[in-house]
N, C-alpha and C. Protein backbone atom coordinates (compact mmCIF):
# COMPACT_ATOMS: atom_id res chain seq x y z
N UNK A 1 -3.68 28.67 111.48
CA UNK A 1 -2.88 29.86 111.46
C UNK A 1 -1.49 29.62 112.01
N UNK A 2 -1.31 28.48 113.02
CA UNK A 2 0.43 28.12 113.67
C UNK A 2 0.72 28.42 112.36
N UNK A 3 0.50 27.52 111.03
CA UNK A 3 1.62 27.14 109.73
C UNK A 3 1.99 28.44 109.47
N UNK A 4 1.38 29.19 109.70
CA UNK A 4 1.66 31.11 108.80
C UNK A 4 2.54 31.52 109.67
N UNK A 5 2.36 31.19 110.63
CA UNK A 5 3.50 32.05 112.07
C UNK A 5 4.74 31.45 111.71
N UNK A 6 4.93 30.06 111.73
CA UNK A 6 6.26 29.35 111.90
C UNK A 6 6.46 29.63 110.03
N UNK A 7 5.66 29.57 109.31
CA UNK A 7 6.49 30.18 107.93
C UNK A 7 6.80 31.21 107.61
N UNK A 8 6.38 32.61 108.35
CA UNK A 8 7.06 33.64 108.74
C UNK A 8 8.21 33.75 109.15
N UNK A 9 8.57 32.95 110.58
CA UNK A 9 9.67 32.76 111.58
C UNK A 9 11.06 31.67 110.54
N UNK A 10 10.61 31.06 109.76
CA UNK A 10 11.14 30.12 109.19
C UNK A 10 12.03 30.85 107.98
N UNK A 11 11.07 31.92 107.28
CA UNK A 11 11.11 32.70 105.97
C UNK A 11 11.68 33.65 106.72
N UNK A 12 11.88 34.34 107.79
CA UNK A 12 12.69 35.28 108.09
C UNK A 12 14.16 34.59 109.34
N UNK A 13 14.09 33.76 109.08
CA UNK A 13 15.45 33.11 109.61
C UNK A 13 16.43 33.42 108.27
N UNK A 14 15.73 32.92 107.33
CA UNK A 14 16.60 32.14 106.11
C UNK A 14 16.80 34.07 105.83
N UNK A 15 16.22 34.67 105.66
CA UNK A 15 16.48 36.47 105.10
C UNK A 15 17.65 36.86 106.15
N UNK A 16 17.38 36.50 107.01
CA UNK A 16 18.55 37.45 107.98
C UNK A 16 19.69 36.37 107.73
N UNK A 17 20.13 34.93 108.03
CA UNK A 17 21.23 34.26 107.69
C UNK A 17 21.44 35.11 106.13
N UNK A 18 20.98 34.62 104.99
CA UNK A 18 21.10 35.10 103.76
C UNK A 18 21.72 36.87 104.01
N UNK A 19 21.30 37.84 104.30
CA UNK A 19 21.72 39.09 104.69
C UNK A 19 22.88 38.99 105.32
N UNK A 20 23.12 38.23 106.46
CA UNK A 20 24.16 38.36 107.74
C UNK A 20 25.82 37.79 106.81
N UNK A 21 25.81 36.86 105.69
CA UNK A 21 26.48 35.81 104.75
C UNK A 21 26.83 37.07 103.63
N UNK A 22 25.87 37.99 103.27
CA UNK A 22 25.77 38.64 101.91
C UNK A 22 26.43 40.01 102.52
N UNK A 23 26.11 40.62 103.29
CA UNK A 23 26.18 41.77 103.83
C UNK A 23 25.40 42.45 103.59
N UNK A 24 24.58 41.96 103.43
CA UNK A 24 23.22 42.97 103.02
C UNK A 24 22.12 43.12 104.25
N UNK A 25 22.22 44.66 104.52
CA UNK A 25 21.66 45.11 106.23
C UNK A 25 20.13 44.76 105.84
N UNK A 26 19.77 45.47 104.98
CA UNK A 26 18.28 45.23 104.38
C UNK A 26 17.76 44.39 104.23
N UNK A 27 18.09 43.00 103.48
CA UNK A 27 17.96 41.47 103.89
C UNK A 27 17.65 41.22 105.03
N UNK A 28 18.73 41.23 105.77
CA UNK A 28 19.15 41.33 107.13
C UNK A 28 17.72 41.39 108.30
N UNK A 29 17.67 42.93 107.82
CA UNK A 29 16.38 43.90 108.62
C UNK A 29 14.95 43.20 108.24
N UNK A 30 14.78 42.40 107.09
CA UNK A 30 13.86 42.61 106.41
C UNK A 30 13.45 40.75 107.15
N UNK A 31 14.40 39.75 107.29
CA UNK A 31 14.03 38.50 107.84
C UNK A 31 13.84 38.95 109.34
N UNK A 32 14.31 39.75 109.97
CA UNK A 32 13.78 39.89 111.58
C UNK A 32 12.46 40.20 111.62
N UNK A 33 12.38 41.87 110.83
CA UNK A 33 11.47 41.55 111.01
C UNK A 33 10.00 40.61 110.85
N UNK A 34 10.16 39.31 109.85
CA UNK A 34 9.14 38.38 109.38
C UNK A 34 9.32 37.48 110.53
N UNK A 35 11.19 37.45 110.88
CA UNK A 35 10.33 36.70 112.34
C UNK A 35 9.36 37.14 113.89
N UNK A 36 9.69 38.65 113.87
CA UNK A 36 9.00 39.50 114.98
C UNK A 36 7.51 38.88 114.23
N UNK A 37 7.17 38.68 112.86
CA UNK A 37 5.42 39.11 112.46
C UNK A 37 5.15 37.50 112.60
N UNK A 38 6.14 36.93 112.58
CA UNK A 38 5.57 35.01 112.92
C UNK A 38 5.34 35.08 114.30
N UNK A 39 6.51 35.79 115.31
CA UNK A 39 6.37 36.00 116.62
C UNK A 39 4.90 36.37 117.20
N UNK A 40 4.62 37.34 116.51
CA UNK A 40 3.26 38.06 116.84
C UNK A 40 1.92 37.54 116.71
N UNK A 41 2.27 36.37 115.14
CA UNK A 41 0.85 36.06 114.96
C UNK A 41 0.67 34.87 116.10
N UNK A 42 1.66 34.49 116.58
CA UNK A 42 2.07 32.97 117.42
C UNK A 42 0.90 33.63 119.02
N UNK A 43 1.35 34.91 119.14
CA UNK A 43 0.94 35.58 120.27
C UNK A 43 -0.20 35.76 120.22
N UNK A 44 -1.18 36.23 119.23
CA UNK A 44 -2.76 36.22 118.77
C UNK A 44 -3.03 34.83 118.59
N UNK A 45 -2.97 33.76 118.20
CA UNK A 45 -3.30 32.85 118.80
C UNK A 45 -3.60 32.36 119.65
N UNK A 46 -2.36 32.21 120.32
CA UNK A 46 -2.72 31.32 121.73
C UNK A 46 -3.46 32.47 122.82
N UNK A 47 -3.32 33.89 122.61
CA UNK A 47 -4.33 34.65 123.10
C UNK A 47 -5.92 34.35 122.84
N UNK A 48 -6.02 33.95 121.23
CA UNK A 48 -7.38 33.51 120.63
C UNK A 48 -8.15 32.35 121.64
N UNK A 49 -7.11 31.17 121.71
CA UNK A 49 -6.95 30.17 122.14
C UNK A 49 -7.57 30.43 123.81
N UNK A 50 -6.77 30.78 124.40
CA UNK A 50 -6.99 31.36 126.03
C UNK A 50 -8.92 31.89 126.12
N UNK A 51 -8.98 32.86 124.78
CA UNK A 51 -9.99 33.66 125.32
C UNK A 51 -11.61 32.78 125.18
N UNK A 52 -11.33 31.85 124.06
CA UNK A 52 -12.18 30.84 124.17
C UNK A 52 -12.63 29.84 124.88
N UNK A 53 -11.53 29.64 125.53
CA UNK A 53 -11.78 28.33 126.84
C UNK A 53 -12.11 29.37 127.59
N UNK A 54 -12.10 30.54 127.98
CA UNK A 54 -12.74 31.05 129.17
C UNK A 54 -14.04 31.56 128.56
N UNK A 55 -14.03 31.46 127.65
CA UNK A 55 -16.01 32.11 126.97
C UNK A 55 -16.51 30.76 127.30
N UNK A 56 -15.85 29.48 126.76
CA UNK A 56 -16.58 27.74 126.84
C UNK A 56 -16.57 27.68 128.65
N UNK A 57 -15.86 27.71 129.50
CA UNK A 57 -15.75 27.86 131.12
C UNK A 57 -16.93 28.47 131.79
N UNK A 58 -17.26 29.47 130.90
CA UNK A 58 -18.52 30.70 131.79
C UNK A 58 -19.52 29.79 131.41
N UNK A 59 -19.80 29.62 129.75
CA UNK A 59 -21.16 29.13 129.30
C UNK A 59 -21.89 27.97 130.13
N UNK A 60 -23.10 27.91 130.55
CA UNK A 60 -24.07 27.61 131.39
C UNK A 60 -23.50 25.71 130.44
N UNK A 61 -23.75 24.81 131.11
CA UNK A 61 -23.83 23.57 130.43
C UNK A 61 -25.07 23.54 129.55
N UNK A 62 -26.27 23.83 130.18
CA UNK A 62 -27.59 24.28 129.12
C UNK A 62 -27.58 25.20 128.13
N UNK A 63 -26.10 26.19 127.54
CA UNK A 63 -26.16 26.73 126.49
C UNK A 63 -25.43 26.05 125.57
N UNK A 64 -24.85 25.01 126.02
CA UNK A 64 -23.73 24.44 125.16
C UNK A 64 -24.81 23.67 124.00
């Protein structure tokens, strides 16, 4: 799932340069926000990430 975040963040760089060059607000509006949604998925991750090493931390060595 990183590749989807950073091709979000990547795909909404290039919309807002492209908008910011064109004058086009909507462009513009429209690459932030894909980088806020790369931002976000980046954040559910490593949240994902976190919540599993502490489920693997609790588990008994005999449940593993």
């Amino acid at each position: 799932m990183g590749d989807n975040s950073a091709m979000d963040k990547a795909k909404g760089k290039a919309k807002e340069m492209t908008g910011k060059v064109t004058g086009n607000d909507r462009m513009k509006t429209e690459g932030q926000a894909d980088q806020a949604r790369g931002k976000a998925k980046e954040g559910v991750d490593s949240l994902r990430d976190k919540a599993e090493g502490v489920r693997d931390s609790l588990r008994r060595d005999d449940d593993r």
